[in-house]
PDB file of N, CA and C in Angstrom:
ATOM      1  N   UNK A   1     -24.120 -39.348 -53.549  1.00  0.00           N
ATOM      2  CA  UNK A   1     -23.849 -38.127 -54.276  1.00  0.00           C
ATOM      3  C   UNK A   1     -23.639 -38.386 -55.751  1.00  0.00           C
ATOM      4  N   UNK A   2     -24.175 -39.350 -56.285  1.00  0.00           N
ATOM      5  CA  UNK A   2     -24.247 -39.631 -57.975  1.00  0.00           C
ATOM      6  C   UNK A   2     -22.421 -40.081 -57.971  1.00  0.00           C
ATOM      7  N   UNK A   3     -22.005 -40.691 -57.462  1.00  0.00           N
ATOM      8  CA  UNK A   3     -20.442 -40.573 -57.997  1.00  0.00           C
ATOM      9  C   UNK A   3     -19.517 -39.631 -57.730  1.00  0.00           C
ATOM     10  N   UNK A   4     -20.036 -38.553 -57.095  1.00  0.00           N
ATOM     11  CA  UNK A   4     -19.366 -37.231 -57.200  1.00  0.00           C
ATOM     12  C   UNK A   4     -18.338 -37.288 -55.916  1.00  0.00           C
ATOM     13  N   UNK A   5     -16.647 -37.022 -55.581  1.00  0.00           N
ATOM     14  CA  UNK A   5     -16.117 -36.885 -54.364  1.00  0.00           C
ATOM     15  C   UNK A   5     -15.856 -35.616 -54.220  1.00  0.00           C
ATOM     16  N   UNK A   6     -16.394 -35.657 -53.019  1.00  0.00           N
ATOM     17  CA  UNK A   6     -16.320 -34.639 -52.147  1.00  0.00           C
ATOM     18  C   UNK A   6     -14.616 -34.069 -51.886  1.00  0.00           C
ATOM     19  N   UNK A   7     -14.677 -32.802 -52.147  1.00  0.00           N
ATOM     20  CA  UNK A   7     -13.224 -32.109 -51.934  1.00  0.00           C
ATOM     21  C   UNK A   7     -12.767 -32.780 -50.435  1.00  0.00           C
ATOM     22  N   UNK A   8     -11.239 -32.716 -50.249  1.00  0.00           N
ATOM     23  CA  UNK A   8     -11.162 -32.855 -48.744  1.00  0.00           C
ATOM     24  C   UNK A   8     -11.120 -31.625 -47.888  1.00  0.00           C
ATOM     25  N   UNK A   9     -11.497 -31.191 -46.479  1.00  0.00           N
ATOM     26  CA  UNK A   9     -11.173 -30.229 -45.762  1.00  0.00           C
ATOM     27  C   UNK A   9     -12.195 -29.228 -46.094  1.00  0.00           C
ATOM     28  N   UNK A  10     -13.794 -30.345 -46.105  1.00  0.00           N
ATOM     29  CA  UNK A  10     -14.793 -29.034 -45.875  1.00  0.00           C
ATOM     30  C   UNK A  10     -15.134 -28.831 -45.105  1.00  0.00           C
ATOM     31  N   UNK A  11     -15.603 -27.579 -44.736  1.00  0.00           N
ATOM     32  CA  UNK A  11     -16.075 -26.639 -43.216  1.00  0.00           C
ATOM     33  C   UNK A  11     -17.028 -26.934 -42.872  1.00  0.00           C
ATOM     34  N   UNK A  12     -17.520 -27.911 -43.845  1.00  0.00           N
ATOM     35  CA  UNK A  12     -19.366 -28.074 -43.314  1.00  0.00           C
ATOM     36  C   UNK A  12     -19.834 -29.187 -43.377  1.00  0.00           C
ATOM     37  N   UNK A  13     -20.872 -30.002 -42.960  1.00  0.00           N
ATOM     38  CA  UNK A  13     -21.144 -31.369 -42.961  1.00  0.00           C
ATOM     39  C   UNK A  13     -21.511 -31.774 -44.592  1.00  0.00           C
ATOM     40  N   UNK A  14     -21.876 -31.120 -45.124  1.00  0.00           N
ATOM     41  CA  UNK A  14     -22.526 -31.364 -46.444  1.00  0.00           C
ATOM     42  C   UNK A  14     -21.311 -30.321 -47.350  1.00  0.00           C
ATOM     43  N   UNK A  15     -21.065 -31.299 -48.273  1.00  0.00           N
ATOM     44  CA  UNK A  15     -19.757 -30.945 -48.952  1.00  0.00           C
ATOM     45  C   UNK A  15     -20.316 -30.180 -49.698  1.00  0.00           C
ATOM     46  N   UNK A  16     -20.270 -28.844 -50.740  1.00  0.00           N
ATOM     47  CA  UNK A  16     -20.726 -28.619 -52.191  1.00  0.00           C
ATOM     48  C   UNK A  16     -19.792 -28.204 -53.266  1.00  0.00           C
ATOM     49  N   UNK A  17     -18.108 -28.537 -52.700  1.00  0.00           N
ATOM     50  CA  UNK A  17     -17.368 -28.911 -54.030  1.00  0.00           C
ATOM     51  C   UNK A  17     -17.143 -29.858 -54.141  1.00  0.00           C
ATOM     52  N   UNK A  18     -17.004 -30.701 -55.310  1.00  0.00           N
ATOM     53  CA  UNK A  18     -17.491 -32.146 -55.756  1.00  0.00           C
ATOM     54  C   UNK A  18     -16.528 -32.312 -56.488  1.00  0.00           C
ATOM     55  N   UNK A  19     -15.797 -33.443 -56.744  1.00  0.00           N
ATOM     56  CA  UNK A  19     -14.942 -33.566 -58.273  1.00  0.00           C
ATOM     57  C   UNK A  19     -15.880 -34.651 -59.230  1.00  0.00           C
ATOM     58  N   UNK A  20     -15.587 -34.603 -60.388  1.00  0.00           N
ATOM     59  CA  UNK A  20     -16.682 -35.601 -61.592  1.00  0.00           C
ATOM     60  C   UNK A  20     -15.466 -36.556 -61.839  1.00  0.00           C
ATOM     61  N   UNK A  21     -15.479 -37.515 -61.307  1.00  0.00           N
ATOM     62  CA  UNK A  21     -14.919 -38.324 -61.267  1.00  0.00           C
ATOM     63  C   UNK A  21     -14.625 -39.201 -63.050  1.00  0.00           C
ATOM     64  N   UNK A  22     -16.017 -38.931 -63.433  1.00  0.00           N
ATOM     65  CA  UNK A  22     -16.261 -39.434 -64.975  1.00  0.00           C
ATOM     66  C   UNK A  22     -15.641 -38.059 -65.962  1.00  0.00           C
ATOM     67  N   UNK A  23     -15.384 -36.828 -65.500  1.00  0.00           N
ATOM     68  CA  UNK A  23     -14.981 -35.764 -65.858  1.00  0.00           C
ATOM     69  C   UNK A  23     -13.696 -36.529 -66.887  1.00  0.00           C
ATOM     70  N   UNK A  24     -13.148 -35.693 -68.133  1.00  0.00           N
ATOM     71  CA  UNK A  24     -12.388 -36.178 -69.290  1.00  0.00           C
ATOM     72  C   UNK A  24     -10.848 -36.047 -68.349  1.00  0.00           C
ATOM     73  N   UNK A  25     -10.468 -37.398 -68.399  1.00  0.00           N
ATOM     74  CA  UNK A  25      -9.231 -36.873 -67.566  1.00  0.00           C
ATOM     75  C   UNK A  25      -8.182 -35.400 -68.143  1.00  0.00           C
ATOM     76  N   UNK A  26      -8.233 -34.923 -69.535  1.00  0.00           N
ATOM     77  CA  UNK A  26      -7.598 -33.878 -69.456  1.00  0.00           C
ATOM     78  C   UNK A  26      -8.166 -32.874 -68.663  1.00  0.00           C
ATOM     79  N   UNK A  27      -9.356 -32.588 -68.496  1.00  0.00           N
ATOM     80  CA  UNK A  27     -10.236 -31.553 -67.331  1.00  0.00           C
ATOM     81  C   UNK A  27      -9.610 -31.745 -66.078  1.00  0.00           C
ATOM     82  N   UNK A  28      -9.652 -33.266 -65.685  1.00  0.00           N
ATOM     83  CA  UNK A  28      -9.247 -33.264 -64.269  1.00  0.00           C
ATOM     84  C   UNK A  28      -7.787 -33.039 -63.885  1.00  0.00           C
ATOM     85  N   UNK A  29      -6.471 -33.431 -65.093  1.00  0.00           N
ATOM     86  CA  UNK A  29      -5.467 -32.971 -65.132  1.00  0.00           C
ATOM     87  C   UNK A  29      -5.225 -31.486 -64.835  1.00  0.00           C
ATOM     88  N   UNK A  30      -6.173 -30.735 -65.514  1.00  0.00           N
ATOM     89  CA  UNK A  30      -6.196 -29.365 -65.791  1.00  0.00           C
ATOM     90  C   UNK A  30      -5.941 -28.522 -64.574  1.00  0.00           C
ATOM     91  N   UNK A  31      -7.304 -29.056 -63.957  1.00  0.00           N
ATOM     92  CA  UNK A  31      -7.650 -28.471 -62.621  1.00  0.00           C
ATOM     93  C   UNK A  31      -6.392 -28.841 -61.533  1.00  0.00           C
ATOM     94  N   UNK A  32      -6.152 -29.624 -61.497  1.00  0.00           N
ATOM     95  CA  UNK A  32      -4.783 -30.048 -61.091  1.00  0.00           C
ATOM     96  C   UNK A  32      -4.067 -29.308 -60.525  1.00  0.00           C
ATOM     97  N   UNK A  33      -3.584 -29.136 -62.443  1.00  0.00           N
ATOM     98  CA  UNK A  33      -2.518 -28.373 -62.475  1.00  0.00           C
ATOM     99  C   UNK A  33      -2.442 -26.823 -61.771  1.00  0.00           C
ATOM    100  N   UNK A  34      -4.029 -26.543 -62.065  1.00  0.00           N
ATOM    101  CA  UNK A  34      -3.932 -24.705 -61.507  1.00  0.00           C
ATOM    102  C   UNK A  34      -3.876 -24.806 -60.096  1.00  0.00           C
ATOM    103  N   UNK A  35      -4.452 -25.987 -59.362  1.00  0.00           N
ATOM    104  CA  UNK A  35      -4.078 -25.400 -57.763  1.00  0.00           C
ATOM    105  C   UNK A  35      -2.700 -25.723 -57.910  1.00  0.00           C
ATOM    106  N   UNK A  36      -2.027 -26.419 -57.834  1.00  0.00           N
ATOM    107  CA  UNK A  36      -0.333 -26.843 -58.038  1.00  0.00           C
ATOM    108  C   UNK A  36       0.474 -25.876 -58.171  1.00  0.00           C
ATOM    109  N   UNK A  37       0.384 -25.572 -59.436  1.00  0.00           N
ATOM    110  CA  UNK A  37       1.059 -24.263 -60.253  1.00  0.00           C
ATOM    111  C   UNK A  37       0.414 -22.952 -59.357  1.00  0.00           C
ATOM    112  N   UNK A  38      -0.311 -22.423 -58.917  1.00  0.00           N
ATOM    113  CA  UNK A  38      -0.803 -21.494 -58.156  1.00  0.00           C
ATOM    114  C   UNK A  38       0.134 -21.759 -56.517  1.00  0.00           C
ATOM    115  N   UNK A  39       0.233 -22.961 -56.098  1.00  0.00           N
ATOM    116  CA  UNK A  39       0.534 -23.296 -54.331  1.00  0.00           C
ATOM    117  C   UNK A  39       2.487 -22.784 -55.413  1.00  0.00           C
ATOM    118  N   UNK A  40       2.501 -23.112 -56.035  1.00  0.00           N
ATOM    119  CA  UNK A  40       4.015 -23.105 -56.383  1.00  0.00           C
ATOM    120  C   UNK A  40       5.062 -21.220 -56.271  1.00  0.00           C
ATOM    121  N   UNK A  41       4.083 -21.117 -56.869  1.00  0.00           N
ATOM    122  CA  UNK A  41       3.888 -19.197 -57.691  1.00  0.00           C
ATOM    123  C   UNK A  41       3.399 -18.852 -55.817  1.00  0.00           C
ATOM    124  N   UNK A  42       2.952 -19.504 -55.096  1.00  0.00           N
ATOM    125  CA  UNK A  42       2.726 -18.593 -53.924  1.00  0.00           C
ATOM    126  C   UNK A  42       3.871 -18.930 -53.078  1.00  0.00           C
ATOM    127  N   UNK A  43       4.125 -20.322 -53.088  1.00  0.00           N
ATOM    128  CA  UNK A  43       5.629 -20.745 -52.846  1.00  0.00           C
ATOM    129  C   UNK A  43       6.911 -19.901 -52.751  1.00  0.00           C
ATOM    130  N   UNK A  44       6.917 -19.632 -54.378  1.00  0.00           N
ATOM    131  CA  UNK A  44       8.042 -18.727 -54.530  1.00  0.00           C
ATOM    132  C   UNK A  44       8.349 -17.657 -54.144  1.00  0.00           C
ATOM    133  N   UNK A  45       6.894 -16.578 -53.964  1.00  0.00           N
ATOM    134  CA  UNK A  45       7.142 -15.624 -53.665  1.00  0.00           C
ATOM    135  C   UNK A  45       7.298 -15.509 -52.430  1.00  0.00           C
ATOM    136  N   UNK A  46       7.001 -16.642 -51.438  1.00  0.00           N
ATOM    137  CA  UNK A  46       6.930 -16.882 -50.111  1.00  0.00           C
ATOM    138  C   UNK A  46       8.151 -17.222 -50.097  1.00  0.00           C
ATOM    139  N   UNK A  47       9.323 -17.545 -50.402  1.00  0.00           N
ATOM    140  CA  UNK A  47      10.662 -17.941 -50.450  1.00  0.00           C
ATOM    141  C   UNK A  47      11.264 -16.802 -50.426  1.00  0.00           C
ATOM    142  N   UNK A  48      10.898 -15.153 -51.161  1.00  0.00           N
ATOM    143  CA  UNK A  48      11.480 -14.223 -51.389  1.00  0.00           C
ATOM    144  C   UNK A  48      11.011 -13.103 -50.388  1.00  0.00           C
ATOM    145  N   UNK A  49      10.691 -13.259 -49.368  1.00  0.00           N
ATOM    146  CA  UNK A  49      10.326 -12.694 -47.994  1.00  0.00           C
ATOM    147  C   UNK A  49      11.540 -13.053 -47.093  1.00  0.00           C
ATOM    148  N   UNK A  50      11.778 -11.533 -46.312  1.00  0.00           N
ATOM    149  CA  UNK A  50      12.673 -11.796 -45.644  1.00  0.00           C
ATOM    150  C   UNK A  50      11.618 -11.785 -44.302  1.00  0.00           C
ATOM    151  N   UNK A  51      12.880 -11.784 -43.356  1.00  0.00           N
ATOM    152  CA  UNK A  51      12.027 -11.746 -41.396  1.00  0.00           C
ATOM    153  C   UNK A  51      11.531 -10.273 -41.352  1.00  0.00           C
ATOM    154  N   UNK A  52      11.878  -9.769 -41.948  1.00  0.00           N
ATOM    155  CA  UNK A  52      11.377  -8.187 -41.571  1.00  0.00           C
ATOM    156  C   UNK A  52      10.127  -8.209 -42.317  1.00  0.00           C
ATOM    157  N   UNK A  53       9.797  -8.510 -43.324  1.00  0.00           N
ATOM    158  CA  UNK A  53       8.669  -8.228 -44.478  1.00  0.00           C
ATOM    159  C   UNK A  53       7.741  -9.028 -44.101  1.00  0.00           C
ATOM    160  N   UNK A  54       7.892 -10.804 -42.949  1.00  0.00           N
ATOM    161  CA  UNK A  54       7.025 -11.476 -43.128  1.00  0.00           C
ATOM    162  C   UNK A  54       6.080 -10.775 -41.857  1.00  0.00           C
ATOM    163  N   UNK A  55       4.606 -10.582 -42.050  1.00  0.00           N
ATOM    164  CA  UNK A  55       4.042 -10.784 -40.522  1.00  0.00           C
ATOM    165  C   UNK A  55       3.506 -11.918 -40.339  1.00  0.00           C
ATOM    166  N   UNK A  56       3.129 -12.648 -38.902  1.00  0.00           N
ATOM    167  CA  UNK A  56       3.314 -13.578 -38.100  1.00  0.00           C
ATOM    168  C   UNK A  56       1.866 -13.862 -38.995  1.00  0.00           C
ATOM    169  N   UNK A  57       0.539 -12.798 -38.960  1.00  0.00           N
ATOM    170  CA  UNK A  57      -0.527 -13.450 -39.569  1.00  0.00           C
ATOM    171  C   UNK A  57      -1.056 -13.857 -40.762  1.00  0.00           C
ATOM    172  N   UNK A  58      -0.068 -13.325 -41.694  1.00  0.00           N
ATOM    173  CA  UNK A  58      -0.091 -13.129 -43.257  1.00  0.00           C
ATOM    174  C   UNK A  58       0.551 -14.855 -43.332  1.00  0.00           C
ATOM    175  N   UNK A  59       1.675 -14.974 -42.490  1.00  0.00           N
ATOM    176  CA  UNK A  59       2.074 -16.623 -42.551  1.00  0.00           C
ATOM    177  C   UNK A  59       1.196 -17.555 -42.712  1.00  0.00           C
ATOM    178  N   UNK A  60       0.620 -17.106 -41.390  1.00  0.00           N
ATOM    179  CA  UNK A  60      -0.624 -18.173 -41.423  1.00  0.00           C
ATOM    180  C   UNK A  60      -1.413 -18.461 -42.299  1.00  0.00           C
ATOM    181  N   UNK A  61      -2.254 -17.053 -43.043  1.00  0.00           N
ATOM    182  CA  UNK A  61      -2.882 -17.054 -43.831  1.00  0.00           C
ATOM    183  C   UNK A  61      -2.656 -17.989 -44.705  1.00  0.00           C
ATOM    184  N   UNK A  62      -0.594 -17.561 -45.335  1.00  0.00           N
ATOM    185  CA  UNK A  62      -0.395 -18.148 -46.274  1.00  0.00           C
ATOM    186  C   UNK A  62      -0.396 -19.532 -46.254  1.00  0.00           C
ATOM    187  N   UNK A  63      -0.064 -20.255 -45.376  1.00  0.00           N
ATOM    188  CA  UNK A  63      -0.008 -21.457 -45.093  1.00  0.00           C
ATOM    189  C   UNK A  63      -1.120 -22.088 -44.889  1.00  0.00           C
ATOM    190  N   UNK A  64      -2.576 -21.446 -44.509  1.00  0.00           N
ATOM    191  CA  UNK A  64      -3.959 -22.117 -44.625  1.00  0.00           C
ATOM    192  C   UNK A  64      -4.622 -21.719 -46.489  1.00  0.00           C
ATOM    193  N   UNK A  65      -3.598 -21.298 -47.162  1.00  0.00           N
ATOM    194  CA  UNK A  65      -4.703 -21.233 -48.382  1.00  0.00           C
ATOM    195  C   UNK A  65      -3.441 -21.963 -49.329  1.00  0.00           C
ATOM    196  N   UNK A  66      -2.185 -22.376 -48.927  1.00  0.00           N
ATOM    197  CA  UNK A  66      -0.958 -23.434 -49.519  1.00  0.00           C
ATOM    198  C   UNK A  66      -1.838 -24.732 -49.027  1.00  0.00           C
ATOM    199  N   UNK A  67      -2.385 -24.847 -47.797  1.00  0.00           N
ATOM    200  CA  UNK A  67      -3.039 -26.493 -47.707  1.00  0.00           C
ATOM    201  C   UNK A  67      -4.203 -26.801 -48.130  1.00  0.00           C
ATOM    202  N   UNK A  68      -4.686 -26.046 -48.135  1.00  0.00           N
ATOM    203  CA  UNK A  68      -6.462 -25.979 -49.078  1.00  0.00           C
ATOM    204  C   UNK A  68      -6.231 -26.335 -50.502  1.00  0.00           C
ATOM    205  N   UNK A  69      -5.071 -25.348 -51.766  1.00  0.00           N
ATOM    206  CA  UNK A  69      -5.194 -25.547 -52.727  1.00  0.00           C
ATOM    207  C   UNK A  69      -4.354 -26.477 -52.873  1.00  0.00           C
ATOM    208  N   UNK A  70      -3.387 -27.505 -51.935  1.00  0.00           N
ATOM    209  CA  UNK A  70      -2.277 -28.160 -51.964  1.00  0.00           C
ATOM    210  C   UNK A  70      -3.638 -29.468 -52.148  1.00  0.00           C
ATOM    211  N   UNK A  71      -4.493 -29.732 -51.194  1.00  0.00           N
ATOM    212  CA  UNK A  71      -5.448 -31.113 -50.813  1.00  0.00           C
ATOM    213  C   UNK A  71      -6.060 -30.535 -51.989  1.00  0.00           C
ATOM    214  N   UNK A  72      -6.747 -29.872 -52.688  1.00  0.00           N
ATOM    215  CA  UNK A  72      -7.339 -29.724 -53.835  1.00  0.00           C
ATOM    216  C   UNK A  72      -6.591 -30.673 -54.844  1.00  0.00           C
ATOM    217  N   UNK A  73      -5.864 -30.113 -55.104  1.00  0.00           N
ATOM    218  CA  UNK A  73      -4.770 -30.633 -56.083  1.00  0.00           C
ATOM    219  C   UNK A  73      -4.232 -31.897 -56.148  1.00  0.00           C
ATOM    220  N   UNK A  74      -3.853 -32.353 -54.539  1.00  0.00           N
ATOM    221  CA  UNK A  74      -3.696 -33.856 -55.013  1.00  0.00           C
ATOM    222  C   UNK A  74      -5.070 -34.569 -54.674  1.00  0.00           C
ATOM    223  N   UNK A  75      -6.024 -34.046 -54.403  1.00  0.00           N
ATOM    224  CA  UNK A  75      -7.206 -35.118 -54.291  1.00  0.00           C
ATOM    225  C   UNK A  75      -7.893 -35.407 -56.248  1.00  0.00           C
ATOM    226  N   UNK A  76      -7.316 -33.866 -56.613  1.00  0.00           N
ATOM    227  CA  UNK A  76      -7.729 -33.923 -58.310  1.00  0.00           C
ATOM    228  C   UNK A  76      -6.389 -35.018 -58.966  1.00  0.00           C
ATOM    229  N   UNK A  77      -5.664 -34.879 -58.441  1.00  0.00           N
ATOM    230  CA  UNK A  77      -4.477 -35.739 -58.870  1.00  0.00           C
ATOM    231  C   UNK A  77      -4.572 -37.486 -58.654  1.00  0.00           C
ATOM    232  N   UNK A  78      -5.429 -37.331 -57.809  1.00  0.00           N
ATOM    233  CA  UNK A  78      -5.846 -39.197 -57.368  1.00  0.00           C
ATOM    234  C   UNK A  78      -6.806 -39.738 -57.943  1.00  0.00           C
ATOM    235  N   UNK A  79      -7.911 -38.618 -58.402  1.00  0.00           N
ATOM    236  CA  UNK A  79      -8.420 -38.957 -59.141  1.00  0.00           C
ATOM    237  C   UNK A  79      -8.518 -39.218 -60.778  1.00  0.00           C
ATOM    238  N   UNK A  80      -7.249 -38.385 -60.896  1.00  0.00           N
ATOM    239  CA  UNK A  80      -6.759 -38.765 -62.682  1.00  0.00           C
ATOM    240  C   UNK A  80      -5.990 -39.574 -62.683  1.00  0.00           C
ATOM    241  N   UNK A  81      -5.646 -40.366 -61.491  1.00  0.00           N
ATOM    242  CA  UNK A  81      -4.364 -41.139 -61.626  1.00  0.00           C
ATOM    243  C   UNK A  81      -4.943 -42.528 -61.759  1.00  0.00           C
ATOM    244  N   UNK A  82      -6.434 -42.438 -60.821  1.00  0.00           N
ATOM    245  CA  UNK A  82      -7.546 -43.542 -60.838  1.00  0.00           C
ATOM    246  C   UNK A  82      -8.226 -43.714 -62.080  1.00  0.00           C
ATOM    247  N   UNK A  83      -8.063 -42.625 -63.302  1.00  0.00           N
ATOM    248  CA  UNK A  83      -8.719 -42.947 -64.069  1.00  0.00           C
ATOM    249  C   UNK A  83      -7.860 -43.384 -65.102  1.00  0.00           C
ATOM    250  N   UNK A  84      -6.512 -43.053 -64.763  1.00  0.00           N
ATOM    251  CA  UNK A  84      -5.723 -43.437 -66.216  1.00  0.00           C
ATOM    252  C   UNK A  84      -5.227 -44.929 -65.572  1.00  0.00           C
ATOM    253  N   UNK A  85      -5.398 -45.427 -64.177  1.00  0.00           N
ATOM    254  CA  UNK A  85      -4.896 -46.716 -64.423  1.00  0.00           C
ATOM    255  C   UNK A  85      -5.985 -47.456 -65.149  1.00  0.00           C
ATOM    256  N   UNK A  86      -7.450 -47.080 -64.815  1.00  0.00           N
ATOM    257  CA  UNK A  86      -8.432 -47.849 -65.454  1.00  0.00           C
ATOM    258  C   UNK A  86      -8.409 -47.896 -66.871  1.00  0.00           C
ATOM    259  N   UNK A  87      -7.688 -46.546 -67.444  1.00  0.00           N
ATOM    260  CA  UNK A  87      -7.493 -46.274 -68.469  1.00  0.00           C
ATOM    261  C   UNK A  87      -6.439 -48.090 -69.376  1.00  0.00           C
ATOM    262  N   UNK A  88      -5.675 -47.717 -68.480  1.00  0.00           N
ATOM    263  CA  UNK A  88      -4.546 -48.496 -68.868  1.00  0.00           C
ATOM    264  C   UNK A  88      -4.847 -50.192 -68.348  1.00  0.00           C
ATOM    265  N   UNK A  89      -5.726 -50.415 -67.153  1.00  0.00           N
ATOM    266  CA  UNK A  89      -5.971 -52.003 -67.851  1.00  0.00           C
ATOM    267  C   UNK A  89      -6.796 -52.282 -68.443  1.00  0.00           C
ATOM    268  N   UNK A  90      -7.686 -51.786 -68.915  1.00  0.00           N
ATOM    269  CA  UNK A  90      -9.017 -51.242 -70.238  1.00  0.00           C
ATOM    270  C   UNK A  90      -8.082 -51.993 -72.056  1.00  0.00           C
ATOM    271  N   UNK A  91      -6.922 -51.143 -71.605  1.00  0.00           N
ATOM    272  CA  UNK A  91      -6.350 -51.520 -72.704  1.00  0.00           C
ATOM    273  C   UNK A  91      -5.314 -52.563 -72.943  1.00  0.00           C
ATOM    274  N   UNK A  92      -5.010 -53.152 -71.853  1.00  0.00           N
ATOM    275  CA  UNK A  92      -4.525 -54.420 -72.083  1.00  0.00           C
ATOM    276  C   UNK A  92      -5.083 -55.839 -71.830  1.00  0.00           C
TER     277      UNK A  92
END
């Protein structure tokens, strides 16, 4: 796939979200950050549900689109972390 990794937790044999691994690590930070900050902000408001307000399938929901953008996020996170160590013995 030219370098390219494949997201984790695709539905299909042939992946077609990809991360650019050579991508500027502030990009890949970036992206990161928005599933993160997004699983967080859904977090919270998921904290401010009582038993009466939650339904049983909306849970679920919430909890299959908290692990999707959760593996997004740290698979973008492993990969900036892979690039700043290269970063960092590059420079010593």
């Amino acid at each position: 796939m030219n370098g390219y990794i494949p997201l984790p937790n695709t539905p299909s044999e042939h992946p077609v979200l990809l991360i650019n691994p050579n991508a500027p690590l502030v990009d890949l930070l970036a992206c990161a950050d928005q599933r993160v900050r997004a699983i967080h902000k859904l977090m919270t408001r998921l904290s401010c549900m009582t038993a009466h307000s939650a339904d049983e399938t909306d849970l679920f929901q919430i909890a299959d689109i908290a692990a999707l953008l959760l593996s997004d996020g740290v698979a973008l996170l492993d990969v900036a972390q892979g690039r700043a160590m290269t970063l960092v013995d590059k420079a010593a």
